[in-house]
PDB file of N, CA and C in Angstrom:
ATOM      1  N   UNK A   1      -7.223 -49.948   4.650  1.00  0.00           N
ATOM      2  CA  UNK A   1      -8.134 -48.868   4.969  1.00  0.00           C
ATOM      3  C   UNK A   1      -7.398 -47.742   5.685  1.00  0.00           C
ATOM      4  N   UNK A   2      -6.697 -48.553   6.926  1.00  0.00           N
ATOM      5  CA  UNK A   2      -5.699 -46.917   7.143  1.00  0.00           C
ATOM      6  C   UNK A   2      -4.538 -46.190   6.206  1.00  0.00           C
ATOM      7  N   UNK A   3      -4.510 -46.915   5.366  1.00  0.00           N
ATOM      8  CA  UNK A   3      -3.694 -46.398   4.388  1.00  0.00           C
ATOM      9  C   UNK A   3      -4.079 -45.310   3.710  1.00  0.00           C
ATOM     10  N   UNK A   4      -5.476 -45.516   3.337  1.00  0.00           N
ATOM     11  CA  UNK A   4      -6.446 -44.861   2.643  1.00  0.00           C
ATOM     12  C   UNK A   4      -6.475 -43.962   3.194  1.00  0.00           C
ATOM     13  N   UNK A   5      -7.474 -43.794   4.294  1.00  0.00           N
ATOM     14  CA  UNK A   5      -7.297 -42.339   5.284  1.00  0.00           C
ATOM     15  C   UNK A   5      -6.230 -41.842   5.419  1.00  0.00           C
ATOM     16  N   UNK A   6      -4.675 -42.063   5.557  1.00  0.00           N
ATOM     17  CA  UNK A   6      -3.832 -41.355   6.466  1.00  0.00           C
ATOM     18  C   UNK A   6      -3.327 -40.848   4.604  1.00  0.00           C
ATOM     19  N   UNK A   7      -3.579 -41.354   3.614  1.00  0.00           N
ATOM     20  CA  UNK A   7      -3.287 -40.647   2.264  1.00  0.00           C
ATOM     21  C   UNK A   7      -4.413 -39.365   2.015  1.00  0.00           C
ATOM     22  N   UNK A   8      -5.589 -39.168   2.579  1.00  0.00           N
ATOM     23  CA  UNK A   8      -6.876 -38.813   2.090  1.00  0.00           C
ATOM     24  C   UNK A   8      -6.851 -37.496   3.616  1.00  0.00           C
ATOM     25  N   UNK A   9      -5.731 -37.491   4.277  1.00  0.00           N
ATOM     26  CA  UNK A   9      -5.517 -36.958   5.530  1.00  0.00           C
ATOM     27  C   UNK A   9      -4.043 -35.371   4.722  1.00  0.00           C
ATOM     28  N   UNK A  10      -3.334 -36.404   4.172  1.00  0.00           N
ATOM     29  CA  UNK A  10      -2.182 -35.940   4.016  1.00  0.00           C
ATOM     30  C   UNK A  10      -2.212 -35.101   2.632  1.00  0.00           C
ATOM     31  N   UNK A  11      -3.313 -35.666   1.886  1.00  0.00           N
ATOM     32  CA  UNK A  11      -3.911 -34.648   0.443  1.00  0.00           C
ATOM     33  C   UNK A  11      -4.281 -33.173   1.130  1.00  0.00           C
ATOM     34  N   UNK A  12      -5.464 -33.482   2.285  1.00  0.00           N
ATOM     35  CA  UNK A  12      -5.529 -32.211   2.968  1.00  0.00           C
ATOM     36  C   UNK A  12      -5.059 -31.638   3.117  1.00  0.00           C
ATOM     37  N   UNK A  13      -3.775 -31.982   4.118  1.00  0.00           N
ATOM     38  CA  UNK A  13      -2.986 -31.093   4.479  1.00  0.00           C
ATOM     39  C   UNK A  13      -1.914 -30.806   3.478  1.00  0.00           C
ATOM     40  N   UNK A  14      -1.644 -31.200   2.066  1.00  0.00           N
ATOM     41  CA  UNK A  14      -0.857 -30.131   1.300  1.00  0.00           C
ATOM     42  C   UNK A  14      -1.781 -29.532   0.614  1.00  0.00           C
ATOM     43  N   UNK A  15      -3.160 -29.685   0.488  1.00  0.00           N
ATOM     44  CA  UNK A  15      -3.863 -28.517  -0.254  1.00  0.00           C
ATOM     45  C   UNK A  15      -4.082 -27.556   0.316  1.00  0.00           C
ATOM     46  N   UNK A  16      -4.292 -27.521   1.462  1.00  0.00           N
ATOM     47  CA  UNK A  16      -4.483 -26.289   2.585  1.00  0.00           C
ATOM     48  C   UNK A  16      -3.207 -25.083   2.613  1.00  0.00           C
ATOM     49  N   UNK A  17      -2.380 -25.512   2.415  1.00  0.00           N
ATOM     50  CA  UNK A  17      -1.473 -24.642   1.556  1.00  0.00           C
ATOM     51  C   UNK A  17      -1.641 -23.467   0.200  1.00  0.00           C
ATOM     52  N   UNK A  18      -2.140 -24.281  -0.482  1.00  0.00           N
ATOM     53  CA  UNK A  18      -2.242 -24.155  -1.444  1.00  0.00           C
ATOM     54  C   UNK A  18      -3.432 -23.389  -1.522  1.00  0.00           C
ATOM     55  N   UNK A  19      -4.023 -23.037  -1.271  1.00  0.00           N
ATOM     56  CA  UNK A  19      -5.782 -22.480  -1.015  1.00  0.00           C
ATOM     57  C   UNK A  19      -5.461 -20.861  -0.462  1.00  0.00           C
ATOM     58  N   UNK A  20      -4.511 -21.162   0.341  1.00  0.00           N
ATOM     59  CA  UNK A  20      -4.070 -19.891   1.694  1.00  0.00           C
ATOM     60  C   UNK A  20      -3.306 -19.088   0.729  1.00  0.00           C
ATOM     61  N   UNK A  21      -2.667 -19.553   0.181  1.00  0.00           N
ATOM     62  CA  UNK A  21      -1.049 -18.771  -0.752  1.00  0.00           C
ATOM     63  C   UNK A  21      -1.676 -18.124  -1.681  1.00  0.00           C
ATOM     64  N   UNK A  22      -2.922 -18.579  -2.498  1.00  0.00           N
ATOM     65  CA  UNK A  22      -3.035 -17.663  -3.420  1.00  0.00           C
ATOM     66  C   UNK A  22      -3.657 -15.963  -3.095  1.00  0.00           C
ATOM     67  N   UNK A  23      -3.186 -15.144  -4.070  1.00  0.00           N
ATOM     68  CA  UNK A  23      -2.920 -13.854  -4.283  1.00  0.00           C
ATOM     69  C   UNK A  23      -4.552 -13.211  -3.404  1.00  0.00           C
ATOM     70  N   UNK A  24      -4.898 -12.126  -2.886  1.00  0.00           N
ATOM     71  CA  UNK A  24      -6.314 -11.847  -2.869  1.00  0.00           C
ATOM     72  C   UNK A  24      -6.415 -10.380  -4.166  1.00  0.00           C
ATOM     73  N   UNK A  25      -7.580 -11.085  -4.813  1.00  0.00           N
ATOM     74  CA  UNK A  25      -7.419 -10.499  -5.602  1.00  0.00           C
ATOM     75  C   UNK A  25      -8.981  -8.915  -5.445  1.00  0.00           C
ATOM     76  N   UNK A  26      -8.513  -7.835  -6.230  1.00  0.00           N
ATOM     77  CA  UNK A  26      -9.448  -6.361  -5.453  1.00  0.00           C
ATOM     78  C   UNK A  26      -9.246  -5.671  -7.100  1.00  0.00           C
ATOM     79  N   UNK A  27     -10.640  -6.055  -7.076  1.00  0.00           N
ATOM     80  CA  UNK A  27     -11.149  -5.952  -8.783  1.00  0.00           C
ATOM     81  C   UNK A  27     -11.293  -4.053  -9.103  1.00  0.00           C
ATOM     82  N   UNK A  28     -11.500  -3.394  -7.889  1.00  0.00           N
ATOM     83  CA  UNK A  28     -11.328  -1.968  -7.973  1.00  0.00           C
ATOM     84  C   UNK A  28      -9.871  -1.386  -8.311  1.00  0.00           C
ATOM     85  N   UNK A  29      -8.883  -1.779  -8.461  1.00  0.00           N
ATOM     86  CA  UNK A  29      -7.934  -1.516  -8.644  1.00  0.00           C
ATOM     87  C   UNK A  29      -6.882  -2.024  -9.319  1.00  0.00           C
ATOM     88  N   UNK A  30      -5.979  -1.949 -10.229  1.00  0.00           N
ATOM     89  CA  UNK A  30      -5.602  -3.115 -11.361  1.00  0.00           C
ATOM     90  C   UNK A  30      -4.096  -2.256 -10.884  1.00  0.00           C
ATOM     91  N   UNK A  31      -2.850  -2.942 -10.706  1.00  0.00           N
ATOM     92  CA  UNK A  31      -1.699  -2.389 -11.407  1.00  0.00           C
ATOM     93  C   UNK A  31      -1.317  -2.677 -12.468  1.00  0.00           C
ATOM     94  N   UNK A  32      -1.041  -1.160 -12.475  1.00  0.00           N
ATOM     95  CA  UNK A  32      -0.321  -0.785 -14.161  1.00  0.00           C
ATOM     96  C   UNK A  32       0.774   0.181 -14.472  1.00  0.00           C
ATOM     97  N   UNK A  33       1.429  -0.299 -15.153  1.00  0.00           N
ATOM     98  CA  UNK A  33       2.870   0.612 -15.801  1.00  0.00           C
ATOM     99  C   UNK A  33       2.711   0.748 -16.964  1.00  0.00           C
ATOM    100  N   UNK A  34       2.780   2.010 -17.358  1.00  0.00           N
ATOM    101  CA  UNK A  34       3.230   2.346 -18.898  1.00  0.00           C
ATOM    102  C   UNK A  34       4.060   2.867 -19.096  1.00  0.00           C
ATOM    103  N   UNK A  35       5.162   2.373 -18.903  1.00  0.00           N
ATOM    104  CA  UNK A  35       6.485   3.430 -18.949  1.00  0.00           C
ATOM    105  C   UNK A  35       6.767   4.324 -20.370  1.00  0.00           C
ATOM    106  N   UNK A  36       6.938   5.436 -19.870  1.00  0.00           N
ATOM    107  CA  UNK A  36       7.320   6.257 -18.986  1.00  0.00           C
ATOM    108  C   UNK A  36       5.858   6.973 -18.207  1.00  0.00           C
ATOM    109  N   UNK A  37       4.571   7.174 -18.991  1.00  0.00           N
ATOM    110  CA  UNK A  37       3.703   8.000 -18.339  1.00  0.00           C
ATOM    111  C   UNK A  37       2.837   7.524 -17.179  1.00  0.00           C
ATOM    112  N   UNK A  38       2.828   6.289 -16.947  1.00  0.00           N
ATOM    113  CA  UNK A  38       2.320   5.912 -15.853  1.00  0.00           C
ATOM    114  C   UNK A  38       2.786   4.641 -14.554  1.00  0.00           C
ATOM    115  N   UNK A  39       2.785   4.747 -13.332  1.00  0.00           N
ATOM    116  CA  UNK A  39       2.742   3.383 -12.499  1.00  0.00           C
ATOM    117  C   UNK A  39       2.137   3.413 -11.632  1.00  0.00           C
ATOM    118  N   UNK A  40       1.165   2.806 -11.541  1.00  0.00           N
ATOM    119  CA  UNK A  40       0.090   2.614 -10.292  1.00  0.00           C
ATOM    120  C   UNK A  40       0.540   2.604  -8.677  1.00  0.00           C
ATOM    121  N   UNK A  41       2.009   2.244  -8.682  1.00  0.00           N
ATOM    122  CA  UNK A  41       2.090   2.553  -7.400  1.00  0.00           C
ATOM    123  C   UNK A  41       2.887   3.748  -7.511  1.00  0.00           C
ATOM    124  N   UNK A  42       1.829   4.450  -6.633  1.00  0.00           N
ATOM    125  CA  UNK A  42       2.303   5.916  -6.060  1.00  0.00           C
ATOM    126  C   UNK A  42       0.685   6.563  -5.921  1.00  0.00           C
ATOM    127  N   UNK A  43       0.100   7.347  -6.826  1.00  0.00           N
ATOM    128  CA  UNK A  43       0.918   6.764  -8.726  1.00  0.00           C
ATOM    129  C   UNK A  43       1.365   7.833  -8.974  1.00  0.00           C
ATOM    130  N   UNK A  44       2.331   7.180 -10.088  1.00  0.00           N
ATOM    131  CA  UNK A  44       3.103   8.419 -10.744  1.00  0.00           C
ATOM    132  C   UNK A  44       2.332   8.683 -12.065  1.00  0.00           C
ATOM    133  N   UNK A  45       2.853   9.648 -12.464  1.00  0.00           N
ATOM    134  CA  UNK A  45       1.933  10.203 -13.726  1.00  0.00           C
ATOM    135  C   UNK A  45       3.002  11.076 -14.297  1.00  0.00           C
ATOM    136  N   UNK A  46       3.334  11.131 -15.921  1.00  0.00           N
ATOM    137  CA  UNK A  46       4.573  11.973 -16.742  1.00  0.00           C
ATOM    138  C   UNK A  46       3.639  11.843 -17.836  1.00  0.00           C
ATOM    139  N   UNK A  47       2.549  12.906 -17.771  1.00  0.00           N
ATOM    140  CA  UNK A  47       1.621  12.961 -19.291  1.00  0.00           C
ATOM    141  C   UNK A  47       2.114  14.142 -19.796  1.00  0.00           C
ATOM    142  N   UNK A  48       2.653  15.250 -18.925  1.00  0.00           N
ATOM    143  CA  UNK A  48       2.539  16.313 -19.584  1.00  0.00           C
ATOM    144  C   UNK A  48       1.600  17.539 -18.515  1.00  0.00           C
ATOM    145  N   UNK A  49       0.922  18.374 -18.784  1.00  0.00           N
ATOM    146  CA  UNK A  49       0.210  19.676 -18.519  1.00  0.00           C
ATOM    147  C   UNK A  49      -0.931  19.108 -17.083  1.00  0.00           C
ATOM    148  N   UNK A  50      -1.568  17.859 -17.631  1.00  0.00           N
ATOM    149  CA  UNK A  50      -2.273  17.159 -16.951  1.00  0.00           C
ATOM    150  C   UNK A  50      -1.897  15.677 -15.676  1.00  0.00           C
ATOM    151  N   UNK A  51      -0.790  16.017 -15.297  1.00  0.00           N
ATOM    152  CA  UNK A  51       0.104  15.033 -14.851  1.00  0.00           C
ATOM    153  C   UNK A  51      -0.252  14.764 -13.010  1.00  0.00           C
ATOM    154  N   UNK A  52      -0.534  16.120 -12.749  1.00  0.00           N
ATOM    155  CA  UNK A  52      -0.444  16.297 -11.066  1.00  0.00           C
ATOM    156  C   UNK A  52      -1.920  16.272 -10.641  1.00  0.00           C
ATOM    157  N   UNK A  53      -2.954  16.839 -11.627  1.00  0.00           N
ATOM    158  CA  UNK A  53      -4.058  16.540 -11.436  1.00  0.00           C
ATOM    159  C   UNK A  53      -4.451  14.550 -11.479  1.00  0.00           C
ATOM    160  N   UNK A  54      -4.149  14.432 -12.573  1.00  0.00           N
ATOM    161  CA  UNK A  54      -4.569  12.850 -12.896  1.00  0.00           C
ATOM    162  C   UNK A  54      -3.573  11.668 -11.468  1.00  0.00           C
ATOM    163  N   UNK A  55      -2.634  12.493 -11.246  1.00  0.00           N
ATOM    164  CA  UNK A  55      -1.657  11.359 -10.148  1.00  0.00           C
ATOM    165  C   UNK A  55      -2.489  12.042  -8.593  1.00  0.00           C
ATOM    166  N   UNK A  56      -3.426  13.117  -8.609  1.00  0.00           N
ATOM    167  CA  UNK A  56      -4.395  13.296  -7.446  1.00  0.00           C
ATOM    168  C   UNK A  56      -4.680  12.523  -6.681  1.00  0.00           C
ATOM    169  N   UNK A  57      -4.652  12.130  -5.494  1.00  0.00           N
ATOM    170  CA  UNK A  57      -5.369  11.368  -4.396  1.00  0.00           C
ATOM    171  C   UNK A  57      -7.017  12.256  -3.622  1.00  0.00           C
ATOM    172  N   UNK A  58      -6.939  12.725  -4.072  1.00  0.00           N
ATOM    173  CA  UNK A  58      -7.990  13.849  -4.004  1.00  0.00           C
ATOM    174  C   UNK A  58      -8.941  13.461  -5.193  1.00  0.00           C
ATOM    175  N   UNK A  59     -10.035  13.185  -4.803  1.00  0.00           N
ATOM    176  CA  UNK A  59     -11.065  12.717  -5.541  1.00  0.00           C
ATOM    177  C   UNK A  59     -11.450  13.941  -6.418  1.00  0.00           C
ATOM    178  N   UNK A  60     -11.799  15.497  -5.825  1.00  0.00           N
ATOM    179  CA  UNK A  60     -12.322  16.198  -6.529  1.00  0.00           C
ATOM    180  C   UNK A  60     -11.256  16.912  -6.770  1.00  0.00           C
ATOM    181  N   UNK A  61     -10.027  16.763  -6.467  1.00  0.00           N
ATOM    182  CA  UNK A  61      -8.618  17.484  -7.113  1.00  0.00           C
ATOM    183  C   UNK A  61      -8.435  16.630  -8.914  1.00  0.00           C
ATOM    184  N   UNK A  62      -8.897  15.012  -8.745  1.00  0.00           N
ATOM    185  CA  UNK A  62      -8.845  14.733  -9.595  1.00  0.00           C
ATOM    186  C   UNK A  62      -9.982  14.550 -10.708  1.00  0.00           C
ATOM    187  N   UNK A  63     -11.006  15.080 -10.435  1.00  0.00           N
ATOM    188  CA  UNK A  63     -12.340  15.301 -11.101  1.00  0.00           C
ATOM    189  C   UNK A  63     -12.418  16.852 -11.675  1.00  0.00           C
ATOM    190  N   UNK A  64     -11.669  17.468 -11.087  1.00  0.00           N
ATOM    191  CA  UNK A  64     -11.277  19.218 -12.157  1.00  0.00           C
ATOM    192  C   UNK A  64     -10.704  18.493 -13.035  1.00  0.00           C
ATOM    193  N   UNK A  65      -9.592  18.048 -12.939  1.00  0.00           N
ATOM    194  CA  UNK A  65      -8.507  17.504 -14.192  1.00  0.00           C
ATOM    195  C   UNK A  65      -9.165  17.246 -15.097  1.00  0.00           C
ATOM    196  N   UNK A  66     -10.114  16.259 -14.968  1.00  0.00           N
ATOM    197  CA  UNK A  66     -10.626  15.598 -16.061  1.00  0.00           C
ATOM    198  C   UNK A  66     -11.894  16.756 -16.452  1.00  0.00           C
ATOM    199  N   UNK A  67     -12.478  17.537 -15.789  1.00  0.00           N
ATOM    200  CA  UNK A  67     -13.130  18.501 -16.309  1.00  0.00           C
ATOM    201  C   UNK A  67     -12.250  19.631 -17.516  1.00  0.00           C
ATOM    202  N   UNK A  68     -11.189  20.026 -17.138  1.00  0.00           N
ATOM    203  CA  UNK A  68     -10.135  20.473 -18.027  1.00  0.00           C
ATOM    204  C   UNK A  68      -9.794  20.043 -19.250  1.00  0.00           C
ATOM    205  N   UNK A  69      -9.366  18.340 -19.172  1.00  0.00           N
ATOM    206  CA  UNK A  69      -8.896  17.937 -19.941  1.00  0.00           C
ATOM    207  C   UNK A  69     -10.206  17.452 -21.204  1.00  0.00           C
ATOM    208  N   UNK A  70     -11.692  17.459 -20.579  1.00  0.00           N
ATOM    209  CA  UNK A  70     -12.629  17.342 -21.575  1.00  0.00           C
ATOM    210  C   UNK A  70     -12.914  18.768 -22.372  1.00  0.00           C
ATOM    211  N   UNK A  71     -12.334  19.849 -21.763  1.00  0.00           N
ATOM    212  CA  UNK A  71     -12.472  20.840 -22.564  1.00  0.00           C
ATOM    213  C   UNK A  71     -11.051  21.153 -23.843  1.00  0.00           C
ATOM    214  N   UNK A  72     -10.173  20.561 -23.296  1.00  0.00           N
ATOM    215  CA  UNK A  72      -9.406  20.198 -24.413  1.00  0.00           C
ATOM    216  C   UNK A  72      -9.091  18.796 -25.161  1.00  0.00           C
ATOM    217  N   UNK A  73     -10.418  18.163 -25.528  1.00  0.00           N
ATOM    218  CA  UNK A  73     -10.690  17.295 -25.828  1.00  0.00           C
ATOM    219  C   UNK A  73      -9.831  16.661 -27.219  1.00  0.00           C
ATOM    220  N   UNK A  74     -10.135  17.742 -28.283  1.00  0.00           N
ATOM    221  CA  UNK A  74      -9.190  17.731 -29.349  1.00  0.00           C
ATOM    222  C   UNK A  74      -7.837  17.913 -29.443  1.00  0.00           C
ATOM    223  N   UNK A  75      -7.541  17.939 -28.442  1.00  0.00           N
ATOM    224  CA  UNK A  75      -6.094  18.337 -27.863  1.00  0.00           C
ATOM    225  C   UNK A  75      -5.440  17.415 -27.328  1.00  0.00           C
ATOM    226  N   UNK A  76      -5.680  16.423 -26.674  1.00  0.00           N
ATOM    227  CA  UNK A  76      -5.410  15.754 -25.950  1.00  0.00           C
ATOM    228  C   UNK A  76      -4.393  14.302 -26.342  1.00  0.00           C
ATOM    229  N   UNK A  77      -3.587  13.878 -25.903  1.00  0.00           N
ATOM    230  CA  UNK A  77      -2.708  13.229 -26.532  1.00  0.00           C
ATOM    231  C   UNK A  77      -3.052  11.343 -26.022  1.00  0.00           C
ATOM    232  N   UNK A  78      -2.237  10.613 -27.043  1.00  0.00           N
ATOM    233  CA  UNK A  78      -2.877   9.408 -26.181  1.00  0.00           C
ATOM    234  C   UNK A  78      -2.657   8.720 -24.866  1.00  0.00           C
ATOM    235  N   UNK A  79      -1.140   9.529 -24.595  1.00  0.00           N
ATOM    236  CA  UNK A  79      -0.963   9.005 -23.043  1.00  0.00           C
ATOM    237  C   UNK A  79      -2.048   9.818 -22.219  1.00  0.00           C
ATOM    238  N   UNK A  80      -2.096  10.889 -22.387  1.00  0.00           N
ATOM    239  CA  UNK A  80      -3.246  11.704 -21.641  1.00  0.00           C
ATOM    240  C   UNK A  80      -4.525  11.017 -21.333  1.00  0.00           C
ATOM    241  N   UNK A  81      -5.220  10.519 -22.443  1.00  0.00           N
ATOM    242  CA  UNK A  81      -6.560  10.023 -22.417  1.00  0.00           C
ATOM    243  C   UNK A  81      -6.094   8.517 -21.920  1.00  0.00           C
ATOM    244  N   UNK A  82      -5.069   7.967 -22.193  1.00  0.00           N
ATOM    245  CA  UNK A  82      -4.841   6.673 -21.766  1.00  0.00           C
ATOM    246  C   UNK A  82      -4.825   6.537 -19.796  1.00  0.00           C
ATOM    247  N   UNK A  83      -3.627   7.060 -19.892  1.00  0.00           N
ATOM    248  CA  UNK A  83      -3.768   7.634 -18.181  1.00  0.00           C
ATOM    249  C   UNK A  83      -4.974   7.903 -17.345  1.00  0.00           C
ATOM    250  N   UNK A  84      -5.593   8.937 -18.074  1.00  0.00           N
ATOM    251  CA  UNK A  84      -7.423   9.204 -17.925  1.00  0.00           C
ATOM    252  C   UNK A  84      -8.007   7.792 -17.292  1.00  0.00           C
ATOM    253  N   UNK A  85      -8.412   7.123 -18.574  1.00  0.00           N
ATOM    254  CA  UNK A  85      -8.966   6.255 -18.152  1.00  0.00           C
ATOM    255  C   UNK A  85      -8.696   4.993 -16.867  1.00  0.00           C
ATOM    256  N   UNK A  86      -7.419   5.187 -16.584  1.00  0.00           N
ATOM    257  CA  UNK A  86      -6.925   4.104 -15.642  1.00  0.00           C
ATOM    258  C   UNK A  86      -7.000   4.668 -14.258  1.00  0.00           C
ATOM    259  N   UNK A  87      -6.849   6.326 -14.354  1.00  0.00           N
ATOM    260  CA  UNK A  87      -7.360   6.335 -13.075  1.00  0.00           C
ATOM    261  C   UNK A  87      -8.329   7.008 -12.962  1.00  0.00           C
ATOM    262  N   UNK A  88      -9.793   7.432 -13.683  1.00  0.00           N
ATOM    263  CA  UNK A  88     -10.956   7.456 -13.756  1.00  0.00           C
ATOM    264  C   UNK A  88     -11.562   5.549 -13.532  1.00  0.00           C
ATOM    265  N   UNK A  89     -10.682   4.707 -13.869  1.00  0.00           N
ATOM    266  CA  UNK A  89     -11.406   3.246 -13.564  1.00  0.00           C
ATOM    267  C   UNK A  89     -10.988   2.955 -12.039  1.00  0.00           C
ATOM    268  N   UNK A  90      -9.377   3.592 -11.516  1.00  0.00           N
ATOM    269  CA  UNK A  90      -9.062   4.089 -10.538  1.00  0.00           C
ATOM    270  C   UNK A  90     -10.250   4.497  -9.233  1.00  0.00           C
ATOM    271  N   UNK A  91     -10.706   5.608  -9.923  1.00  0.00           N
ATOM    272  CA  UNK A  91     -11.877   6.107  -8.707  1.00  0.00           C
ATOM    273  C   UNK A  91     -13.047   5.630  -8.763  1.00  0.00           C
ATOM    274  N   UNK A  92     -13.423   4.469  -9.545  1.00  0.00           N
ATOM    275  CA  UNK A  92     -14.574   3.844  -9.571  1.00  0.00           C
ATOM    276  C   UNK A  92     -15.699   4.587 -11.108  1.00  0.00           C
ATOM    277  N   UNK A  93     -15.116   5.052 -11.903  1.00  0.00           N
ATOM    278  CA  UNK A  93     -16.105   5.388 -12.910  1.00  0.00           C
ATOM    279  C   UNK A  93     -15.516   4.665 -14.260  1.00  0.00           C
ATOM    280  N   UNK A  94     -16.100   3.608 -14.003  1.00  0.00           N
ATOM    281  CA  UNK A  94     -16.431   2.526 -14.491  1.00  0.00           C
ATOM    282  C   UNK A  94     -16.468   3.023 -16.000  1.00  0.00           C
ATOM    283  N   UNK A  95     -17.735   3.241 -16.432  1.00  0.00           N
ATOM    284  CA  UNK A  95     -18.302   3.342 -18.012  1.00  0.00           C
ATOM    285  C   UNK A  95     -17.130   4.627 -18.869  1.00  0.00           C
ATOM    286  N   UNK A  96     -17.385   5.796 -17.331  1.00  0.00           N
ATOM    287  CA  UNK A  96     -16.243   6.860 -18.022  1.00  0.00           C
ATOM    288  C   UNK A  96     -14.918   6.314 -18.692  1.00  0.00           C
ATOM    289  N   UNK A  97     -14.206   5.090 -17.758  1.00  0.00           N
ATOM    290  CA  UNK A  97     -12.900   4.787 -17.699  1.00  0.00           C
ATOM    291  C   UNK A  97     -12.972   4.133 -19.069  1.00  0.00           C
ATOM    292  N   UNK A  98     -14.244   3.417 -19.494  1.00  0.00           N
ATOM    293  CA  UNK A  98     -14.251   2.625 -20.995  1.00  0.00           C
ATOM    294  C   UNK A  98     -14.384   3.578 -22.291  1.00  0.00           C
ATOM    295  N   UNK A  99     -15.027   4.670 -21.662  1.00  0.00           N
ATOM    296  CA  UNK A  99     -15.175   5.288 -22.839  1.00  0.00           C
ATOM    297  C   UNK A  99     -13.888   5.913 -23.368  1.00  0.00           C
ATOM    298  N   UNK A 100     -13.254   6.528 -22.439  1.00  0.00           N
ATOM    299  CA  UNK A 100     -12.049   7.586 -22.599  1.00  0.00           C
ATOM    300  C   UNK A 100     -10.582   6.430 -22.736  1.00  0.00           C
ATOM    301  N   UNK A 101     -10.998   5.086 -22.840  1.00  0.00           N
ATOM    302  CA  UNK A 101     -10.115   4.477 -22.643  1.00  0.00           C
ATOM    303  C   UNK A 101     -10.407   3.976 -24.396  1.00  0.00           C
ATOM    304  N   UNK A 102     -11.456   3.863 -25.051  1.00  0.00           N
ATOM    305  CA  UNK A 102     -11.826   3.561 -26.210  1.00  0.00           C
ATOM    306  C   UNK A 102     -11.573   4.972 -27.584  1.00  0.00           C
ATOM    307  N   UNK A 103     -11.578   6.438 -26.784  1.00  0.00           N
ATOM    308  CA  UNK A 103     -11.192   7.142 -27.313  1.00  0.00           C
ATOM    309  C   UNK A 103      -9.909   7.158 -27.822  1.00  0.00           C
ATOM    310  N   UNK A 104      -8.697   6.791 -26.588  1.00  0.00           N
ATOM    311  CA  UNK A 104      -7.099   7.157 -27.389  1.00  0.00           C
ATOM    312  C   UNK A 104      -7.310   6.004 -28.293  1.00  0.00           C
TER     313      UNK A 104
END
């Protein structure tokens, strides 16, 4: 019987490890690289015309951009709209980020 316990003691204590170590995971934010036009940390951004707007930390610095870039809609290339969407899913617009992400 003490065998039992001091095994049923010692399971504990290597799972408790194991529980602590894993990653925390923050569903608002995904990293991503697309080399060359994008990496989430920074982020950097190399789309082109639309590059400094979309790599914005500025919510409504980066909400012109994408006002711009819907007026050159037909224009728009697929890293452009690709980028778009990652950091439009970036600032929390969700449905936008699927749509423009279903466009390129």
């Amino acid at each position: 019987m003490k065998k039992l316990l001091l095994a049923l003691c010692i399971i504990n204590l290597a799972w408790f490890p194991l529980k602590a170590a894993q990653p925390e995971i923050n569903a608002s934010h995904i990293d991503v690289y697309a080399t060359p036009y994008y990496n989430s940390k920074g982020p950097s951004v190399s789309v082109g015309r639309f590059s400094s707007g979309l790599a914005a930390a500025k919510e409504d610095e980066f909400l012109a951009t994408i006002g711009r870039m819907k007026k050159d809609w037909d224009e728009l290339t697929f890293p452009e709209l690709y980028v778009a969407a990652i950091r439009l899913y970036d600032f929390g617009y969700r449905k936008e980020a699927a749509y423009w992400f279903y466009s390129a």
